[in-house]
C-alpha atoms as a PDB file:
ATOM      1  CA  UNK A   1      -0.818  12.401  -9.447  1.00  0.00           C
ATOM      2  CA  UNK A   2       0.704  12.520  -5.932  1.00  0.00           C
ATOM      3  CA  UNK A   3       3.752  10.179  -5.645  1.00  0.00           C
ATOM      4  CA  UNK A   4       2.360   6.979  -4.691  1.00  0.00           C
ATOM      5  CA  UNK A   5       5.260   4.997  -4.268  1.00  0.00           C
ATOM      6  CA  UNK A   6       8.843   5.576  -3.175  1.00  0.00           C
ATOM      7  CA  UNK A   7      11.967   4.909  -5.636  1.00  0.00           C
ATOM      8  CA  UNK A   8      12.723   1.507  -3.846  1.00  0.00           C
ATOM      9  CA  UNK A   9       8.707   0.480  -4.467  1.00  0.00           C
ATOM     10  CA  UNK A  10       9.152   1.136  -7.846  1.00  0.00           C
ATOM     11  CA  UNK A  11      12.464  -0.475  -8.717  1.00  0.00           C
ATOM     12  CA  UNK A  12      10.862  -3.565  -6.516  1.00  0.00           C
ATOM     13  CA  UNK A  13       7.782  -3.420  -9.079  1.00  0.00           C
ATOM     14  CA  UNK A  14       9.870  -3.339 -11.991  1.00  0.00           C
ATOM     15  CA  UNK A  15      11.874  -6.359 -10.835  1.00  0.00           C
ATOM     16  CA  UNK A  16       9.045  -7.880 -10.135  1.00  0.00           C
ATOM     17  CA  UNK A  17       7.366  -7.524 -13.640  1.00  0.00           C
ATOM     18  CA  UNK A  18      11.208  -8.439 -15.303  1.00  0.00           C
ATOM     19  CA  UNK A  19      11.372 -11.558 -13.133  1.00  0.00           C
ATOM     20  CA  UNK A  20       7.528 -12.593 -13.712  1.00  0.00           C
ATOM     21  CA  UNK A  21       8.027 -12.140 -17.659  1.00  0.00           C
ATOM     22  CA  UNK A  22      11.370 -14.268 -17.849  1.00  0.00           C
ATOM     23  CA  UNK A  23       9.868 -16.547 -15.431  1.00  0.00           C
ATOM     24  CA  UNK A  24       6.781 -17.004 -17.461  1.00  0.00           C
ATOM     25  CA  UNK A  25       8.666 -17.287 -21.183  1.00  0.00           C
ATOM     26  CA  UNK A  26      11.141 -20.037 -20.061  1.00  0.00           C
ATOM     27  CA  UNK A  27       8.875 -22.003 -18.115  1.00  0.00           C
ATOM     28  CA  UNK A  28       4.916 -21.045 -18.213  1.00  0.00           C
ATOM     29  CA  UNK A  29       4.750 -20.627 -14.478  1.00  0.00           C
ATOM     30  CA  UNK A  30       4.178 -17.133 -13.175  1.00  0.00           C
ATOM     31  CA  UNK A  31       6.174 -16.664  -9.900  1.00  0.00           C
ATOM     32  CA  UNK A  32       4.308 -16.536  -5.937  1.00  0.00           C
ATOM     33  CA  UNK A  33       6.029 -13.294  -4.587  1.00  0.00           C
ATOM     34  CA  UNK A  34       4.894 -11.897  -0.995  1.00  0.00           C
ATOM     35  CA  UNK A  35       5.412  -8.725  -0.092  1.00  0.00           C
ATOM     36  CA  UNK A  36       4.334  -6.614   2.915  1.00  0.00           C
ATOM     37  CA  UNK A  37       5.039  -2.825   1.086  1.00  0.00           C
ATOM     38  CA  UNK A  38       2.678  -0.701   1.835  1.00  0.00           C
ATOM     39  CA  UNK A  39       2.833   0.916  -1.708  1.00  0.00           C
ATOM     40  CA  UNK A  40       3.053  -2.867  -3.874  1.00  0.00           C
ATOM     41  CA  UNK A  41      -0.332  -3.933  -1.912  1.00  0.00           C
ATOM     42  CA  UNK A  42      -2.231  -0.609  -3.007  1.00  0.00           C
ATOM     43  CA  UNK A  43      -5.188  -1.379  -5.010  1.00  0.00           C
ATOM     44  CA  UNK A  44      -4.886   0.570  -8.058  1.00  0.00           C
ATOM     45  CA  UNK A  45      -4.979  -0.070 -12.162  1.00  0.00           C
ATOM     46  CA  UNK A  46      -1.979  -0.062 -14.162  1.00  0.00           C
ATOM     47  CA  UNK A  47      -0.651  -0.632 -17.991  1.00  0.00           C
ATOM     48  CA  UNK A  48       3.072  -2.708 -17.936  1.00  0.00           C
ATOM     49  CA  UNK A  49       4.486  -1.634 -21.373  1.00  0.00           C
ATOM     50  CA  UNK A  50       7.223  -3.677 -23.225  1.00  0.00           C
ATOM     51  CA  UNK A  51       9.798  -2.320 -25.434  1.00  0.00           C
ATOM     52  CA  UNK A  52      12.834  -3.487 -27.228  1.00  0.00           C
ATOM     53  CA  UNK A  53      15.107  -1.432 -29.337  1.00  0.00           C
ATOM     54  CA  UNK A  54      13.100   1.403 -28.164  1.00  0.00           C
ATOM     55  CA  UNK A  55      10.306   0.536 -29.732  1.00  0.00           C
ATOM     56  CA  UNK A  56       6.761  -0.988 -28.428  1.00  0.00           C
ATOM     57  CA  UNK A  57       6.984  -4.438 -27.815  1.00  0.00           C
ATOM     58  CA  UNK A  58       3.525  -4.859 -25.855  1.00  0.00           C
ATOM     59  CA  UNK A  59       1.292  -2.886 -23.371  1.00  0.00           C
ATOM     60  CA  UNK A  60      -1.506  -4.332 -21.398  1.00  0.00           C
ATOM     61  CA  UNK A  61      -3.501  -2.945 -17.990  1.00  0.00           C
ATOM     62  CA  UNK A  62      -6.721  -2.747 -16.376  1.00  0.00           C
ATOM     63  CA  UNK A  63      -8.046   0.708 -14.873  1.00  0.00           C
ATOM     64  CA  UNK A  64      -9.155  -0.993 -11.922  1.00  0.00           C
ATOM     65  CA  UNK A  65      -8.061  -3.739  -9.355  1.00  0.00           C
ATOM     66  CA  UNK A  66      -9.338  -5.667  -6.644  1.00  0.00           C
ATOM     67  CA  UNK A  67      -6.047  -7.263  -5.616  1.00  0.00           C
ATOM     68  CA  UNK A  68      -2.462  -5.843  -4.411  1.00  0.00           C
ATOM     69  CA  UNK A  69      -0.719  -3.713  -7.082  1.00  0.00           C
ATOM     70  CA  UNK A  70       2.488  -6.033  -7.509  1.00  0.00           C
ATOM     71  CA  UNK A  71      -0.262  -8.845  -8.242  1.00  0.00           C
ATOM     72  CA  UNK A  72      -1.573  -6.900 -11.000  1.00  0.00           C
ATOM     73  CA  UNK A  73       1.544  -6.153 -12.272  1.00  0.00           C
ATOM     74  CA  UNK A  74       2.601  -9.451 -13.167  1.00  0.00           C
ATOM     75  CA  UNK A  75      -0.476 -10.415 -14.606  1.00  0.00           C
ATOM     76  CA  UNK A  76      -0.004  -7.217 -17.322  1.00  0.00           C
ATOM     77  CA  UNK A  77       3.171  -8.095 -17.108  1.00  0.00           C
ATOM     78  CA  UNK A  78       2.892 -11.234 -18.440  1.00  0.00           C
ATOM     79  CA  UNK A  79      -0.256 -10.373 -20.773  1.00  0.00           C
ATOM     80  CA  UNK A  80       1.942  -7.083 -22.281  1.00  0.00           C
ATOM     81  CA  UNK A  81       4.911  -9.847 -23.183  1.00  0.00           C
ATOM     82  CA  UNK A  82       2.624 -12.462 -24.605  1.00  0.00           C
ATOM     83  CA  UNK A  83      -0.865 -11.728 -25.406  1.00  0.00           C
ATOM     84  CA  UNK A  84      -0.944  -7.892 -27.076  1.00  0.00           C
ATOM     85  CA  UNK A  85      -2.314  -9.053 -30.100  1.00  0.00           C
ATOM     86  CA  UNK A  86      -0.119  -6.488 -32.262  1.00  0.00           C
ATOM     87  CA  UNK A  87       2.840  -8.528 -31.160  1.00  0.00           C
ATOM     88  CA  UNK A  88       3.860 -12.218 -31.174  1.00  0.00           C
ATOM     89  CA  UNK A  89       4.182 -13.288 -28.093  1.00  0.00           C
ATOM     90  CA  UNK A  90       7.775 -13.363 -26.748  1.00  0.00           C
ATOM     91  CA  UNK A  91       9.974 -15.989 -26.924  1.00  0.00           C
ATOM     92  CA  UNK A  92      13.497 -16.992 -25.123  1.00  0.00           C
ATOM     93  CA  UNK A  93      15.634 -15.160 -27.498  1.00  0.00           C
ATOM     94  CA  UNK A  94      13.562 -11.606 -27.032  1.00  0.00           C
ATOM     95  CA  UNK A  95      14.201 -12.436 -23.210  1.00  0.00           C
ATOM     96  CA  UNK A  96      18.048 -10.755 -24.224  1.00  0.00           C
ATOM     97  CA  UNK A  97      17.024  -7.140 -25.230  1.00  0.00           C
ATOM     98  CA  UNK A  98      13.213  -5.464 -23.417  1.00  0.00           C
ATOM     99  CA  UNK A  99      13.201  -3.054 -20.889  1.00  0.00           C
ATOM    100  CA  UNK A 100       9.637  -2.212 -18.779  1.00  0.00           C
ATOM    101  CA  UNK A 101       7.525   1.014 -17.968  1.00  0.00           C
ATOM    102  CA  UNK A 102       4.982   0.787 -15.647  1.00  0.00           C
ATOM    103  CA  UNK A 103       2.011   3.298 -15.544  1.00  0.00           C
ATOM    104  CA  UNK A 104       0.182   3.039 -12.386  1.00  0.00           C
ATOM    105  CA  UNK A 105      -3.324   5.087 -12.538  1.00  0.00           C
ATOM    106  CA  UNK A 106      -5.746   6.950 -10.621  1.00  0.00           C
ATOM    107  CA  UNK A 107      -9.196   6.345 -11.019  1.00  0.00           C
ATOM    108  CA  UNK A 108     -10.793   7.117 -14.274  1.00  0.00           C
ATOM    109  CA  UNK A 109     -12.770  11.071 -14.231  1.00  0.00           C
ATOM    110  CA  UNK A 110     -15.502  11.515 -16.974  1.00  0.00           C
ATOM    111  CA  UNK A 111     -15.741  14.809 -18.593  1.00  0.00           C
ATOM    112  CA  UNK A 112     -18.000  16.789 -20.187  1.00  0.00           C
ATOM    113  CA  UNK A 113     -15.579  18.864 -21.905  1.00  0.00           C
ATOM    114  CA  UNK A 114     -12.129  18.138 -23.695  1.00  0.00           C
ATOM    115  CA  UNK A 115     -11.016  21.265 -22.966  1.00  0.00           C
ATOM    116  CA  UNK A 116     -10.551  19.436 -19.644  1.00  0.00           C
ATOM    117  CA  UNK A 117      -8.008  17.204 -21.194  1.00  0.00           C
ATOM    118  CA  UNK A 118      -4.120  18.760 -20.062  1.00  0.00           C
ATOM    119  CA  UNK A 119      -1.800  16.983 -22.955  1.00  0.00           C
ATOM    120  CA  UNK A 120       1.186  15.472 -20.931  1.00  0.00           C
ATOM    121  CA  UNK A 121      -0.327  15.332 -17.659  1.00  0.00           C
ATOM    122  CA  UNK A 122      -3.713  12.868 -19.139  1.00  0.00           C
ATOM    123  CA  UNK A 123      -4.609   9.936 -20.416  1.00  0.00           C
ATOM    124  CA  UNK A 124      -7.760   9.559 -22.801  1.00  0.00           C
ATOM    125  CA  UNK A 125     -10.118   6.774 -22.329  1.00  0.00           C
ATOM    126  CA  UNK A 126     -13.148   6.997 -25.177  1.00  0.00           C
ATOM    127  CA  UNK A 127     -15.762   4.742 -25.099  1.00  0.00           C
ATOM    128  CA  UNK A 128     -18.736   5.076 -27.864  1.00  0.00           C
ATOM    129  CA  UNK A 129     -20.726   1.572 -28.005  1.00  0.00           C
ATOM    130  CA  UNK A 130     -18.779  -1.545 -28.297  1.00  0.00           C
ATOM    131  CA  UNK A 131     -15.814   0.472 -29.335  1.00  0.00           C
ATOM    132  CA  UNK A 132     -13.224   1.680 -26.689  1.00  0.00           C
ATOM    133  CA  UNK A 133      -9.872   3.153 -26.660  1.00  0.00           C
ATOM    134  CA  UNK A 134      -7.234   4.436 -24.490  1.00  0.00           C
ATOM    135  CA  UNK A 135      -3.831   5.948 -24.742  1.00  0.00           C
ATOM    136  CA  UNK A 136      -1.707   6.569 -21.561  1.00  0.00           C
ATOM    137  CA  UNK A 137      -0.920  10.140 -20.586  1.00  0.00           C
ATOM    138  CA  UNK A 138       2.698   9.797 -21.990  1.00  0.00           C
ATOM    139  CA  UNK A 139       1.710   8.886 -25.449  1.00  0.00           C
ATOM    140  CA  UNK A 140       0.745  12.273 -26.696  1.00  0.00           C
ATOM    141  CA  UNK A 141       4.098  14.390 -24.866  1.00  0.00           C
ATOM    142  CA  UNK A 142       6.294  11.004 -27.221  1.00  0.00           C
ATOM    143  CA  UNK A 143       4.959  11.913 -29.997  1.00  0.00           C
ATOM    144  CA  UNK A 144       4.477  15.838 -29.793  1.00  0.00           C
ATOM    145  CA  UNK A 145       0.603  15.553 -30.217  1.00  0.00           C
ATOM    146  CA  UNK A 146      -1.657  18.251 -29.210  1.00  0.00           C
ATOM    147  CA  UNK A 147      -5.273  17.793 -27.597  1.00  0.00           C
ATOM    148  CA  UNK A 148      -7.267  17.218 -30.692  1.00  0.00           C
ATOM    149  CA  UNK A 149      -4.221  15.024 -32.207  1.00  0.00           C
ATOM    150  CA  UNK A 150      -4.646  12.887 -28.758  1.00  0.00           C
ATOM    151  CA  UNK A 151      -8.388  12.783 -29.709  1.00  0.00           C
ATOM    152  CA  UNK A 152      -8.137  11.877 -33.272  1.00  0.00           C
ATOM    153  CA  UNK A 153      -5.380   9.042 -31.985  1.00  0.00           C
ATOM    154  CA  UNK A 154      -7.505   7.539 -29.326  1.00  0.00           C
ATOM    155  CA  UNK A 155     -10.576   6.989 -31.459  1.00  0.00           C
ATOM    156  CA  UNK A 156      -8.232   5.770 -34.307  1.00  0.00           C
ATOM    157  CA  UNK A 157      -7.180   2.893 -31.701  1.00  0.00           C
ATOM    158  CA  UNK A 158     -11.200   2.477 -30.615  1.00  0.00           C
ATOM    159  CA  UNK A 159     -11.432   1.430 -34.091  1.00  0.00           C
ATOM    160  CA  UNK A 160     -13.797   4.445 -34.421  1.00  0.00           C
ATOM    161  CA  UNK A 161     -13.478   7.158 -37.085  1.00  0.00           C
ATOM    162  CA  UNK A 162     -10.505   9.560 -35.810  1.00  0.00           C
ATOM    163  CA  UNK A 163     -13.347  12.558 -35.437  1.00  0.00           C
ATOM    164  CA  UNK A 164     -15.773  10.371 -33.436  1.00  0.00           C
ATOM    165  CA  UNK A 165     -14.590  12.644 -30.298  1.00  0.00           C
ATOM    166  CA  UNK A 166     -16.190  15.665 -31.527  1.00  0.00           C
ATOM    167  CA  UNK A 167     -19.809  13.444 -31.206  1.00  0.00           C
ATOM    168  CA  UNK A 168     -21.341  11.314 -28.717  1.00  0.00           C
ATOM    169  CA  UNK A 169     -18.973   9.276 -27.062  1.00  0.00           C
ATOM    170  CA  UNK A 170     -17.919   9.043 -23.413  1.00  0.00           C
ATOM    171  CA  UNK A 171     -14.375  10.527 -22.827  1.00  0.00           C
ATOM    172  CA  UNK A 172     -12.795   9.514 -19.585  1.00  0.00           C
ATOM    173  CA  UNK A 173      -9.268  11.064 -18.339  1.00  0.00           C
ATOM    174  CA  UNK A 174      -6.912   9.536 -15.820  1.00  0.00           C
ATOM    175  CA  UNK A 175      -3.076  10.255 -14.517  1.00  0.00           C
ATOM    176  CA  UNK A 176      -0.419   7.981 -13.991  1.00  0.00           C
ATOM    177  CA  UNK A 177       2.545   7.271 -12.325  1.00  0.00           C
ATOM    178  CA  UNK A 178       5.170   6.347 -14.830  1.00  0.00           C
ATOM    179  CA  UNK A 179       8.541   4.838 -14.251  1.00  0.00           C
ATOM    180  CA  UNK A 180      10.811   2.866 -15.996  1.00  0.00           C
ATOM    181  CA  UNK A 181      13.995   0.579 -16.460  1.00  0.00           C
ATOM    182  CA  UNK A 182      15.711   3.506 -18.403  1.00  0.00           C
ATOM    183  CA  UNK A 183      14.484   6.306 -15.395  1.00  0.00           C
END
């Protein structure tokens, strides 16, 4: 994915998701920020993913957007730190110790073939009925999956049985831009 935004546009989107999220845990109210970036007003999906101690804390996005980027990005922002229903949602005291990666994506690709999938470089998106699923591209290269590991992982998250790749379900890829606090 070509490099959509410059080092200052993403530092100014990850302050912008830290100050939304403290904002929004100490007093409910979600911050009006105006910007005139070029990059922050692209229209384009992206997950905000929470950690603390390392560990996942929260992750939330939406593929697409009809609204500037650093919009969407406190929204996810917000819905990564309190409504990722694996998590409780955070409180003052967790306001001490998170850090933020933001994964900003390019439009979704269906394929026909998983040999299409490049580990590292793609994120899986499988959809079979009312079940769907998606890990971001940097999932399988943290945990040292390969392809059909990826595959087995993403339908395991769907809710679907880990081998319901190999039948007939929809299997979308997508890149991202990721940065973080810690990059």
């Amino acid at each position: 994915m070509p490099e959509l935004l410059t080092k200052k546009e993403q530092k100014d989107l990850l302050r912008i998701a830290r100050e939304t999220i403290s904002a929004y845990i100490t007093s409910g109210i979600v911050p009006v920020i105006e910007n005139t970036s070029k990059g922050l007003n692209l229209e384009a999906g992206c997950f905000v993913t929470v950690k603390q101690d390392g560990q996942l804390r929260g992750c939330i996005g939406n593929f697409v957007s009809n609204q500037p980027l650093f919009r969407l990005v406190q929204e996810m922002a917000v819905s990564a730190a309190t409504r990722d229903p694996r998590f409780y949602p955070m409180k003052a005291h967790d306001l001490d110790n998170f850090e933020i990666d933001i994964s900003v994506l390019s439009p979704l690709e269906r394929i026909t073939s998983v040999y299409e999938i490049i580990v590292g470089t793609h994120g899986i998106y499988i959809v079979k009925g009312n079940y769907r699923g998606v890990l971001l591209p940097q999932v399988a290269s943290e945990y040292g999956w390969d392809r059909d590991e990826f595959l087995r992982h993403t339908c395991i998250k769907a809710g679907l049985p880990e081998n319901a790749w190999q039948g007939e379900c929809e299997i979308y890829i997508f890149s991202a831009l990721v940065f973080g606090e810690k990059s």
